[in-house]
C-alpha atoms as a PDB file:
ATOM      1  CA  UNK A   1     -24.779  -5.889  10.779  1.00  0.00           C
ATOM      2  CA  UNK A   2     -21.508  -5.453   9.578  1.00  0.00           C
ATOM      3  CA  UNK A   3     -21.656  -8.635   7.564  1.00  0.00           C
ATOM      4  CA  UNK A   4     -24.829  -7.354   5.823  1.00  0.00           C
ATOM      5  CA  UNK A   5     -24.320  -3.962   5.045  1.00  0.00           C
ATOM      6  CA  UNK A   6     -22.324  -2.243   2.637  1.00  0.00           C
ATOM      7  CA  UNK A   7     -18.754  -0.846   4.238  1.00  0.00           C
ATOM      8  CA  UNK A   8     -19.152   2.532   2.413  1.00  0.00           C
ATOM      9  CA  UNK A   9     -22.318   3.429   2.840  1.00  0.00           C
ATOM     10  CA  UNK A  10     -22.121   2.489   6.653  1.00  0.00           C
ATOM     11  CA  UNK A  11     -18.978   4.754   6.847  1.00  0.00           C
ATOM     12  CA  UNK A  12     -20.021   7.793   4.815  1.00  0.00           C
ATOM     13  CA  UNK A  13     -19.570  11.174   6.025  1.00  0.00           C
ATOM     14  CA  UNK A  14     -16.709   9.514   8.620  1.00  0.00           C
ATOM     15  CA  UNK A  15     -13.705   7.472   6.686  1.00  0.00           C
ATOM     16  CA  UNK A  16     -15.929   7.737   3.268  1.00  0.00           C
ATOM     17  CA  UNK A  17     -16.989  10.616   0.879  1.00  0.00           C
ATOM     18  CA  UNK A  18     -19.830  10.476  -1.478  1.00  0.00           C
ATOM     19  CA  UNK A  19     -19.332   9.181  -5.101  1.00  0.00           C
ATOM     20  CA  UNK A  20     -22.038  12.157  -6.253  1.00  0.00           C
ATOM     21  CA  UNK A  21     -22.245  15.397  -5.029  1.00  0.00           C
ATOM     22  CA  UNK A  22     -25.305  17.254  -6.011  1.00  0.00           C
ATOM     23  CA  UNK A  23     -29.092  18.387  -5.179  1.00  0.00           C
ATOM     24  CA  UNK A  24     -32.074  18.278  -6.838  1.00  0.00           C
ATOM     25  CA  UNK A  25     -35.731  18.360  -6.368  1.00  0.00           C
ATOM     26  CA  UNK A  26     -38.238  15.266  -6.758  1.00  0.00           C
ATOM     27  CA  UNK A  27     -38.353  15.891 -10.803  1.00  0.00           C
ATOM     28  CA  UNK A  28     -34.910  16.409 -11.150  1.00  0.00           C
ATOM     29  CA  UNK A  29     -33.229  13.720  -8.689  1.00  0.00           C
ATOM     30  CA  UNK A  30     -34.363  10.223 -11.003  1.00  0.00           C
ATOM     31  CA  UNK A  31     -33.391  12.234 -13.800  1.00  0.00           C
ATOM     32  CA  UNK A  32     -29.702  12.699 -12.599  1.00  0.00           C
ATOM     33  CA  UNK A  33     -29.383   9.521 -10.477  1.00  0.00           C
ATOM     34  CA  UNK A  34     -29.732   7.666 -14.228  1.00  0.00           C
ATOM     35  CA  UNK A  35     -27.756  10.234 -15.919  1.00  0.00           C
ATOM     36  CA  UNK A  36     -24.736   9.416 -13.194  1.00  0.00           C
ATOM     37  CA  UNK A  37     -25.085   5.656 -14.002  1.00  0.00           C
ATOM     38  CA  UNK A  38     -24.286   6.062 -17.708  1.00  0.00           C
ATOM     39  CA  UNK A  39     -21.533   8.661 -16.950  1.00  0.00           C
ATOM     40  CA  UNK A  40     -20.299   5.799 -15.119  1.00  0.00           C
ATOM     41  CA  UNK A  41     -20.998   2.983 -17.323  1.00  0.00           C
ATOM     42  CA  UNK A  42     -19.958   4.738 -20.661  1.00  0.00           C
ATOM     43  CA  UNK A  43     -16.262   5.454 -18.857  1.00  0.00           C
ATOM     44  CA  UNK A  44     -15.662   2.193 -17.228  1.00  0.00           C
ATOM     45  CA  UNK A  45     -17.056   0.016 -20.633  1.00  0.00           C
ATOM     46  CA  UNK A  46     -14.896   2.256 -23.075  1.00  0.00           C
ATOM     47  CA  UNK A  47     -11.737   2.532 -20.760  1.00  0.00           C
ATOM     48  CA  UNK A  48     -11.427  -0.221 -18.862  1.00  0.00           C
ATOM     49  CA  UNK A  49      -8.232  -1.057 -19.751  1.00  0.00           C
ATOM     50  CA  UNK A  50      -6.959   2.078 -17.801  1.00  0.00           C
ATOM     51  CA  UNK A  51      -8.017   0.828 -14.636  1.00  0.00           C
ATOM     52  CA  UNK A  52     -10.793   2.865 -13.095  1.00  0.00           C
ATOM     53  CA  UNK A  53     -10.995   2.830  -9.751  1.00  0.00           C
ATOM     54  CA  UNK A  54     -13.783   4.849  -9.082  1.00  0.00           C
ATOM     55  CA  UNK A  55     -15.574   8.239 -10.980  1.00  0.00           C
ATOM     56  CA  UNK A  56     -17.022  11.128  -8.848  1.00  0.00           C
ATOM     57  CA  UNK A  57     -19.745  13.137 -10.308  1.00  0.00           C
ATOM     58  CA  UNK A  58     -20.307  16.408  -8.910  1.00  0.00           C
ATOM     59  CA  UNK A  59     -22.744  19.387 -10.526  1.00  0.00           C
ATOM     60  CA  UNK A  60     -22.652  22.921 -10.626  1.00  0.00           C
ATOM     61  CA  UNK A  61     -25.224  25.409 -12.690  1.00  0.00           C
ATOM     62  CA  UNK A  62     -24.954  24.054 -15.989  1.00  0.00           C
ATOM     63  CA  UNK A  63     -22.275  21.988 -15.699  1.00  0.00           C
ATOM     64  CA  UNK A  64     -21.011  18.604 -14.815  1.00  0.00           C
ATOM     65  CA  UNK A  65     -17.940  17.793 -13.451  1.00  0.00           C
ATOM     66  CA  UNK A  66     -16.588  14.090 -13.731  1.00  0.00           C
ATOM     67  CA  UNK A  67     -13.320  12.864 -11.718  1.00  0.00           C
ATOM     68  CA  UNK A  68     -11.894   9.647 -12.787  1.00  0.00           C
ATOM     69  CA  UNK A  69      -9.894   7.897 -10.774  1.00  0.00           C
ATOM     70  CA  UNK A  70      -7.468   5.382 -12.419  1.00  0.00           C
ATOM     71  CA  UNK A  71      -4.277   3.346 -12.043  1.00  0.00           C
ATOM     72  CA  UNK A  72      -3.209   4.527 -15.331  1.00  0.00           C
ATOM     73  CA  UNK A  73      -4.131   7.885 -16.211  1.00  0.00           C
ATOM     74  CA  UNK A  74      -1.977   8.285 -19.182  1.00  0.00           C
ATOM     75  CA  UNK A  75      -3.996   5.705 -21.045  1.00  0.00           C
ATOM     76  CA  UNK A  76      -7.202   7.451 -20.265  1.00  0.00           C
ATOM     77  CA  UNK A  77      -5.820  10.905 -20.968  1.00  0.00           C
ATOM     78  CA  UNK A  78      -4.115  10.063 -24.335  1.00  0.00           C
ATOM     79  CA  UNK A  79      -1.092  11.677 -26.235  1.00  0.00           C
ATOM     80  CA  UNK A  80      -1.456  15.874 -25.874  1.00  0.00           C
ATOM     81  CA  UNK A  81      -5.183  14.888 -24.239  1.00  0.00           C
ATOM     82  CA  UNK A  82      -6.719  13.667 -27.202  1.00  0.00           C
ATOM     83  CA  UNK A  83      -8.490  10.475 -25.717  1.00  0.00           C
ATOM     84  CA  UNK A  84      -9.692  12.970 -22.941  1.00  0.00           C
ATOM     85  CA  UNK A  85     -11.265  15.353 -25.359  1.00  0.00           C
ATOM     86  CA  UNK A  86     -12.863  12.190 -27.100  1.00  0.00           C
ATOM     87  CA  UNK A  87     -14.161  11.417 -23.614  1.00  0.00           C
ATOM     88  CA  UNK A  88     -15.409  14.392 -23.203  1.00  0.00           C
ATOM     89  CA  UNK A  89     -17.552  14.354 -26.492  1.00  0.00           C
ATOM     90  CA  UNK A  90     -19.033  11.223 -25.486  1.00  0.00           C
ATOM     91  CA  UNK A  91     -20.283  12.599 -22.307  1.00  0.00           C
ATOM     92  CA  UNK A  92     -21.626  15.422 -23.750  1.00  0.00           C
ATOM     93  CA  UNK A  93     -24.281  12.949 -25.376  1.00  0.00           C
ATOM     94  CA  UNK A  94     -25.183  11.674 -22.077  1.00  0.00           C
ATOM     95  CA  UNK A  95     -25.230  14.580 -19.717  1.00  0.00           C
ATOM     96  CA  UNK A  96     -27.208  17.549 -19.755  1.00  0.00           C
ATOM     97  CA  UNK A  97     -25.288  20.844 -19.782  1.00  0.00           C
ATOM     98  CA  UNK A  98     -21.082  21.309 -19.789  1.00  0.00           C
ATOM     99  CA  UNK A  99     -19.043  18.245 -18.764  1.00  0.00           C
ATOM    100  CA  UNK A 100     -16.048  19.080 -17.555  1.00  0.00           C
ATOM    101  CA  UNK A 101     -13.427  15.559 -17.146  1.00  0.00           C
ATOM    102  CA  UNK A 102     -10.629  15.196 -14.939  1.00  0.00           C
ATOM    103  CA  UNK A 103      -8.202  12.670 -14.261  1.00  0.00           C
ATOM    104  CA  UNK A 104      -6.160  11.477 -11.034  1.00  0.00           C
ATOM    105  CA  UNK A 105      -4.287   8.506 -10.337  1.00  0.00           C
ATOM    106  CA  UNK A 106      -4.472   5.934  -8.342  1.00  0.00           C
ATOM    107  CA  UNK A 107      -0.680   6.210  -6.191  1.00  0.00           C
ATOM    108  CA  UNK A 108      -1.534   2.850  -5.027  1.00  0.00           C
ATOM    109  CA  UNK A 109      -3.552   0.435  -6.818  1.00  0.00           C
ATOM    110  CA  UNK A 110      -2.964  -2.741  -4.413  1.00  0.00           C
ATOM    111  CA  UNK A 111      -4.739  -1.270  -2.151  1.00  0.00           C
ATOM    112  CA  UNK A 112      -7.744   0.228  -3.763  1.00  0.00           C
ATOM    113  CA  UNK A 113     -10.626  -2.828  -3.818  1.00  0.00           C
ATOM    114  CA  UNK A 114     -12.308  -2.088  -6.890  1.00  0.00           C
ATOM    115  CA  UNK A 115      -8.936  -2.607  -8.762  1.00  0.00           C
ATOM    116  CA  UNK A 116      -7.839  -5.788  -7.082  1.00  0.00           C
ATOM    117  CA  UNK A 117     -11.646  -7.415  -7.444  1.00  0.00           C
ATOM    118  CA  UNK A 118     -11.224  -6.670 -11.054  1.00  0.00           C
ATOM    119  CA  UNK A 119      -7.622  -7.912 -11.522  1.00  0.00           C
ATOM    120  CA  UNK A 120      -9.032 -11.252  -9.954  1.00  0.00           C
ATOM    121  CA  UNK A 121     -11.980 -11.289 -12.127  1.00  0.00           C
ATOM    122  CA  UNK A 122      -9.257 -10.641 -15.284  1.00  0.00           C
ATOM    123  CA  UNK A 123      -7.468 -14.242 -13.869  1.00  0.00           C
ATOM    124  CA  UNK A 124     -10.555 -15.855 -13.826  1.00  0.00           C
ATOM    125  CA  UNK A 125     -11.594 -14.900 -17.091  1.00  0.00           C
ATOM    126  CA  UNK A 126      -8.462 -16.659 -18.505  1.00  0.00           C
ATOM    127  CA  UNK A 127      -9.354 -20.103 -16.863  1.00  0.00           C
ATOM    128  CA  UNK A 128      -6.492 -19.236 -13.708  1.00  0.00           C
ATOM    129  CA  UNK A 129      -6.851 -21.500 -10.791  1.00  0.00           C
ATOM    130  CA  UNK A 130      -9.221 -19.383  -8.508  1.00  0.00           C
ATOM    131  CA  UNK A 131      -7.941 -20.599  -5.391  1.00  0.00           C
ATOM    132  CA  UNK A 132      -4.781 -19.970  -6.504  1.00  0.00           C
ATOM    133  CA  UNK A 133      -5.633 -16.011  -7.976  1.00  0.00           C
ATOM    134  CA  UNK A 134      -7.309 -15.117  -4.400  1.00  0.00           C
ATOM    135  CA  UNK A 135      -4.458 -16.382  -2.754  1.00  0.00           C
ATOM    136  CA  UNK A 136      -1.816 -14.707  -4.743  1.00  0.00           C
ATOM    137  CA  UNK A 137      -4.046 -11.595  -4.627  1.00  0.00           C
ATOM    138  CA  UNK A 138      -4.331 -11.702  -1.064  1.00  0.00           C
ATOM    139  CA  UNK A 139      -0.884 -12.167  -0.650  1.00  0.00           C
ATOM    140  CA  UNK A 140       0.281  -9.041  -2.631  1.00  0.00           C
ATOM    141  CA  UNK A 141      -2.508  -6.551  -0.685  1.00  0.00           C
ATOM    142  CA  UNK A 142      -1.045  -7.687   2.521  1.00  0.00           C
ATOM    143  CA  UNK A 143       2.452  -6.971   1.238  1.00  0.00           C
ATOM    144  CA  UNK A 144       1.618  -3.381  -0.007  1.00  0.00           C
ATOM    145  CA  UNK A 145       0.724  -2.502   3.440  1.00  0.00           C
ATOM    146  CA  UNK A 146      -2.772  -3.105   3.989  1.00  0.00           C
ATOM    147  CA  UNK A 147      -4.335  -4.235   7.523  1.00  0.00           C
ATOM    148  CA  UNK A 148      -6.133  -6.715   6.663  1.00  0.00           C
ATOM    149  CA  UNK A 149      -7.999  -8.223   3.302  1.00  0.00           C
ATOM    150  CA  UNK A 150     -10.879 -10.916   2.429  1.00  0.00           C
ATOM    151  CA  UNK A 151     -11.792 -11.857  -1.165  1.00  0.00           C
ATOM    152  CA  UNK A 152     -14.711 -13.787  -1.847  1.00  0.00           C
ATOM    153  CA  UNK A 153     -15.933 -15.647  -4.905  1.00  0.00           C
ATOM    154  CA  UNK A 154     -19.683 -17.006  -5.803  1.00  0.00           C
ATOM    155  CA  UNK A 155     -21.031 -18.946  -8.437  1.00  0.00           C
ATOM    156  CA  UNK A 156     -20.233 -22.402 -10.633  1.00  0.00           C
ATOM    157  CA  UNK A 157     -16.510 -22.127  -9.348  1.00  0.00           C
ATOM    158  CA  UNK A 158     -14.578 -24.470 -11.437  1.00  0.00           C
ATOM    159  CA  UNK A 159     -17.412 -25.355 -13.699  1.00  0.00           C
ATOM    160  CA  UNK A 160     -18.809 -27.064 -11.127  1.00  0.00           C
ATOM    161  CA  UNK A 161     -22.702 -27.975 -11.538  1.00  0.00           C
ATOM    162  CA  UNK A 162     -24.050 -26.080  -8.387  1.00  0.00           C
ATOM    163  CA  UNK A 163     -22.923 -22.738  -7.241  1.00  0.00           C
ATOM    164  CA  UNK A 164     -20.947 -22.256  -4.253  1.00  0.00           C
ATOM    165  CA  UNK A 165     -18.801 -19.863  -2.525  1.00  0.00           C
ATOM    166  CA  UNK A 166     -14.932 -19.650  -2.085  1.00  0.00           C
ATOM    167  CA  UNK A 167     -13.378 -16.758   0.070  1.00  0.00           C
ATOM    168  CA  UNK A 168      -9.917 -16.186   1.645  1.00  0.00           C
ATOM    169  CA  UNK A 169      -9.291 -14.047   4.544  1.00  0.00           C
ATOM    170  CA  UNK A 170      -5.820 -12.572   5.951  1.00  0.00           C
ATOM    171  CA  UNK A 171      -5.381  -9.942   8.741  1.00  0.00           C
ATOM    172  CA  UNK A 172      -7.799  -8.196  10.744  1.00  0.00           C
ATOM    173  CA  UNK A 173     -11.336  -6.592   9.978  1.00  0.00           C
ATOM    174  CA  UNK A 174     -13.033  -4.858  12.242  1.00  0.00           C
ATOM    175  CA  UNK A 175     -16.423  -4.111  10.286  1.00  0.00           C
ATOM    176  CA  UNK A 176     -18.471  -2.629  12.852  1.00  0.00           C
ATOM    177  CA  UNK A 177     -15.905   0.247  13.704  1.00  0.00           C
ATOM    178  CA  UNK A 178     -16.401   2.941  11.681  1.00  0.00           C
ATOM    179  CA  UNK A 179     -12.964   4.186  12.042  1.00  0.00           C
ATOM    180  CA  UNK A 180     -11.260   1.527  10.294  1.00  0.00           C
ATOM    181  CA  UNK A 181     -10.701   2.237   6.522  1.00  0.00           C
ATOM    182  CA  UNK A 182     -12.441  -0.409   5.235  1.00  0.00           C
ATOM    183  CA  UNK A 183     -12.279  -0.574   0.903  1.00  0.00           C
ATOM    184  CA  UNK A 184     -15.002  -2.524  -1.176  1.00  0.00           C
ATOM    185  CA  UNK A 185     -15.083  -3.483  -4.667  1.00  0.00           C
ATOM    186  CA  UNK A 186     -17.442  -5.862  -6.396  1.00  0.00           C
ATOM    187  CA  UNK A 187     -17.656  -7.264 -10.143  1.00  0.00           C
ATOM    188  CA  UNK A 188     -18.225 -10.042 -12.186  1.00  0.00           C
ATOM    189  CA  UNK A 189     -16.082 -12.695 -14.348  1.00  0.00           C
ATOM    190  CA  UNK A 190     -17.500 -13.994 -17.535  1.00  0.00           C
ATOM    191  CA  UNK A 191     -16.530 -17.286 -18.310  1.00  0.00           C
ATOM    192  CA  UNK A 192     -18.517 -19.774 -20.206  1.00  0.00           C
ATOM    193  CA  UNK A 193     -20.460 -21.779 -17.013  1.00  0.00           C
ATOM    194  CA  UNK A 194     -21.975 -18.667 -16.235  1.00  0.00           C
ATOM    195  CA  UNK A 195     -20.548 -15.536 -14.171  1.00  0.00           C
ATOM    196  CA  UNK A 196     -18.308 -15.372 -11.200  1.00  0.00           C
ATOM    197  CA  UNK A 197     -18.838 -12.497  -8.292  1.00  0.00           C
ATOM    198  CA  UNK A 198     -15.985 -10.913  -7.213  1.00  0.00           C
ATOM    199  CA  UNK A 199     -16.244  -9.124  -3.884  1.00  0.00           C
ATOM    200  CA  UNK A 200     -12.994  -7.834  -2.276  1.00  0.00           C
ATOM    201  CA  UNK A 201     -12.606  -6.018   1.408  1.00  0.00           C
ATOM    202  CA  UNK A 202      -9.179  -4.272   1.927  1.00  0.00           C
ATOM    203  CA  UNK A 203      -9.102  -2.654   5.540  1.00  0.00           C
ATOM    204  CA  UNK A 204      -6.062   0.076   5.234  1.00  0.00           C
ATOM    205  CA  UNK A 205      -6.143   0.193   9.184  1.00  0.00           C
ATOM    206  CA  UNK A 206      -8.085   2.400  11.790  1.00  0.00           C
ATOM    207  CA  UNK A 207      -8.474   6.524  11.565  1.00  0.00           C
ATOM    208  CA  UNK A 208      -6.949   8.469  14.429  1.00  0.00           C
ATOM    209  CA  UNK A 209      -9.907   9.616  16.682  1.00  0.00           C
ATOM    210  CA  UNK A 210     -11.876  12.143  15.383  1.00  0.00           C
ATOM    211  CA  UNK A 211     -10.202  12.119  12.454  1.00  0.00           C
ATOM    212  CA  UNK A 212     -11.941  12.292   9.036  1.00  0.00           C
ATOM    213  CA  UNK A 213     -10.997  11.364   5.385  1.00  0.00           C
ATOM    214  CA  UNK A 214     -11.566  15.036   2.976  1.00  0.00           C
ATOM    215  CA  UNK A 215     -12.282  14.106  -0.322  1.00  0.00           C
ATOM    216  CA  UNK A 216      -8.127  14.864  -1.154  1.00  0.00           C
ATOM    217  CA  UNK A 217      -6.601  12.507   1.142  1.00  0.00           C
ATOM    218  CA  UNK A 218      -9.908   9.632  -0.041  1.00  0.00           C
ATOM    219  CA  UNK A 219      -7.932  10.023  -3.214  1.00  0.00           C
ATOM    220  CA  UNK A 220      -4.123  10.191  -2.568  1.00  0.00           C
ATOM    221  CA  UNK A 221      -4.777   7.017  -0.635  1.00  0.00           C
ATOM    222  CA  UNK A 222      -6.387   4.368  -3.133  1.00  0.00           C
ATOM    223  CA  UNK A 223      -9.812   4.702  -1.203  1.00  0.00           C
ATOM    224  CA  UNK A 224     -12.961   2.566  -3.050  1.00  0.00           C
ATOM    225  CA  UNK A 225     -15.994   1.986  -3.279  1.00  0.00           C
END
């Protein structure tokens, strides 16, 4: 099952937190569940460059608190917070009610999923040898510290006329205990056969028992989605 299912979701409320934190009744949920997907899709389309990791949503009365997680917040913020105030207005035209935008880094982005599925994907996208952008990817995760990693590419690999699947796997995973702190990211290259999935497991090593990840620590340490 651990092969099937998403690490994140299997682990939430034990080494993962939730990406949205909010309530609503049966009118209201749809309504916000699609209002969280542009949040996210406005920031990571119009700063990508910055390196988002991962955005947390989380609502009060009225207002609408977004947390975005980068490798390189001062891109994202802008001189004197003027690319955060632009942000901000852009938001406002998606969300009902206040938004309210912060911004943390990322203290170590070799070790945060999302950002080393993407920096892949970047490789790809400029005709890199794939084996050889998994491998040095790979290689450079296990060196910042982590546990264990496995990155797997899908599709016409190579511009090659049927699709197939290419992965590379160092260390250990354990993906059926839900102590280890297990990282997923996923995205897509776009190169001109057709696109390229990206899926990338970093496993930053096992919790102490009983021990539990607050939304804080989920941050200080690189945690993804």
């Amino acid at each position: 099952m651990g092969h099937k299912v998403r690490p994140t979701s299997l682990r939430l409320g034990i080494t993962e937190t939730w990406r949205s934190h909010w309530f609503a009744n049966k009118k209201q949920f749809g309504e916000y569940l699609v209002e969280d997907q542009m949040i996210r899709a406005y920031i990571k389309h119009h700063y990508f460059y910055a390196g988002v990791a991962r955005i947390d949503i989380r609502r009060t009365r009225g207002t609408v608190h977004v947390t975005a997680l980068c490798a390189r917040p001062g891109l994202m913020i802008g001189r004197r917070g003027v690319e955060v105030e632009r942000l901000k207005a852009g938001l406002d035209d998606l969300a009902e009610g206040t938004v309210e935008v912060a911004v943390e880094e990322v203290t170590e982005p070799l070790l945060d999923a999302q950002l080393v599925a993407e920096d892949v994907a970047q490789q790809i996208e400029r005709r890199a040898s794939f084996r050889r952008a998994i491998r040095r990817a790979a290689e450079m995760v296990m060196t910042a510290g982590a546990v264990g990693v496995k990155i797997q590419l899908s599709g016409r690999l190579g511009g090659s006329e049927m699709a197939r699947s290419e992965k590379v796997l160092q260390g250990r995973f354990p993906l059926q205990t839900l102590r280890a702190q297990i990282g997923y990211g996923f995205t897509e290259a776009k190169t001109k056969y057709g696109n390229i999935g990206v899926k990338t497991w970093i496993n930053r090593g096992l919790l102490p028992p009983g021990g539990r990840i607050s939304d804080t620590e989920d941050r200080r340490n690189g945690l993804n989605a």
